[in-house]
Protein backbone atom coordinates (compact mmCIF):
# COMPACT_ATOMS: atom_id res chain seq x y z
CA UNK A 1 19.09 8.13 -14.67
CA UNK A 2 15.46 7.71 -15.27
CA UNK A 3 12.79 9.29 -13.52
CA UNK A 4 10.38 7.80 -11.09
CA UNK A 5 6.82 6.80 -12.25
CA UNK A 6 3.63 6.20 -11.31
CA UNK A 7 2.69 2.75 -12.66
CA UNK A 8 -0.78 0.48 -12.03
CA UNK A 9 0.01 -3.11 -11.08
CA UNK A 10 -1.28 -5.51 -13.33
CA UNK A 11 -2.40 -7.56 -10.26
CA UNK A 12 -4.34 -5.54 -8.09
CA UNK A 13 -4.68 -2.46 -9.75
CA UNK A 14 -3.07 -0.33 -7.32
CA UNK A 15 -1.28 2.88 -8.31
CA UNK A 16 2.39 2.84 -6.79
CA UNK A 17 6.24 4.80 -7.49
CA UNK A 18 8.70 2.51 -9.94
CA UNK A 19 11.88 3.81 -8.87
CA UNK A 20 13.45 2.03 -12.34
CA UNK A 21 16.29 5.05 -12.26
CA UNK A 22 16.45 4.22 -8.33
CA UNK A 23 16.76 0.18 -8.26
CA UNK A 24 17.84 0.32 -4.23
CA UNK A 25 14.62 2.28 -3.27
CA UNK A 26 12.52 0.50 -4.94
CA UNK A 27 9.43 -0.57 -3.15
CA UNK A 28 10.45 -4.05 -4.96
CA UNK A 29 13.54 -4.34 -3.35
CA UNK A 30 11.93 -5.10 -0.01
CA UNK A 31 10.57 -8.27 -0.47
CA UNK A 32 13.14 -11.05 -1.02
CA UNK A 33 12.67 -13.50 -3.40
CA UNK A 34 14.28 -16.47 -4.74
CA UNK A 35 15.25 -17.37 -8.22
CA UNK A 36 12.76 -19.83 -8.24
CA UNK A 37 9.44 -17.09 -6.41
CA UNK A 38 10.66 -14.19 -8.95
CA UNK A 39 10.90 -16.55 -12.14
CA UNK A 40 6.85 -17.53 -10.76
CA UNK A 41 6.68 -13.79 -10.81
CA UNK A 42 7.89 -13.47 -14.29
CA UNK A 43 5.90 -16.28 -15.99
CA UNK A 44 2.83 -14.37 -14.73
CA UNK A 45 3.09 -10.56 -15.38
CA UNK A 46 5.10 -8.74 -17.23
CA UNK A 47 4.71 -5.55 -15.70
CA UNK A 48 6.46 -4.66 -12.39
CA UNK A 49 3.66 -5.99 -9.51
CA UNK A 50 3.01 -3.65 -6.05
CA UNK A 51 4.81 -4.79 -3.33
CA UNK A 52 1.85 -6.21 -1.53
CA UNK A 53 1.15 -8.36 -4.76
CA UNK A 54 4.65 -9.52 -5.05
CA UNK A 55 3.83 -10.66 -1.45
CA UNK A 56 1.05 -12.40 -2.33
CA UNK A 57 3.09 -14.02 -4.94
CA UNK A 58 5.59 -15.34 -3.63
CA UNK A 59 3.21 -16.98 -1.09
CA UNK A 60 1.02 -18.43 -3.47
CA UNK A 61 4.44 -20.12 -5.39
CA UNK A 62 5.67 -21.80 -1.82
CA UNK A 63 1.74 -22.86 -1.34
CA UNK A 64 1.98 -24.62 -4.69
CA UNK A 65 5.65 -26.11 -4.03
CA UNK A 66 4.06 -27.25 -0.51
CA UNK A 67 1.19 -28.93 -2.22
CA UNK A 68 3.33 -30.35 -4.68
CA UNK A 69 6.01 -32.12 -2.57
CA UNK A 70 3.20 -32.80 -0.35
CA UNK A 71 1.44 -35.06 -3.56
CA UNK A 72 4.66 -36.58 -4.17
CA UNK A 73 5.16 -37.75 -0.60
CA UNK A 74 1.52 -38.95 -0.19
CA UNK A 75 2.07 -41.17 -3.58
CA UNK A 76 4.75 -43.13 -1.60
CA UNK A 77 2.82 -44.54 1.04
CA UNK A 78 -0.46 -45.37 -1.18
CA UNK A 79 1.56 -48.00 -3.33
């Protein structure tokens, strides 16, 4: 089992404990995500992101999805 390490998110810059060897008390763990918010994650950053970044994006991938079924609704009533 690996050890725990201090990493820097890519994001933010914060300094924060991967718990790799520990999966299930991980910091990451916490914040639920769909398929869809962690492959958003994924096609981002590489790296693992803090928790408060993860945050951050998974709310900037449902503010995009919003926007976008929001444009594709709107196109129906301007024909």
């Amino acid at each position: 089992m690996s050890d725990h390490e201090q990493v820097v998110c890519p994001r933010c810059n914060s300094r924060f404990e991967c718990k790799v060897g520990s999966i299930s008390l991980c910091q990451c763990t916490a914040i639920p995500l769909t398929v869809d918010e962690s492959q958003y994650i994924c096609d981002n950053y590489e790296e693992c992101l803090c928790g408060a970044c993860m945050l951050e994006m998974k709310k900037e991938y449902n503010a995009k999805l919003l926007e976008h079924k929001f444009n594709q609704i709107s196109t129906l009533f301007k024909k």
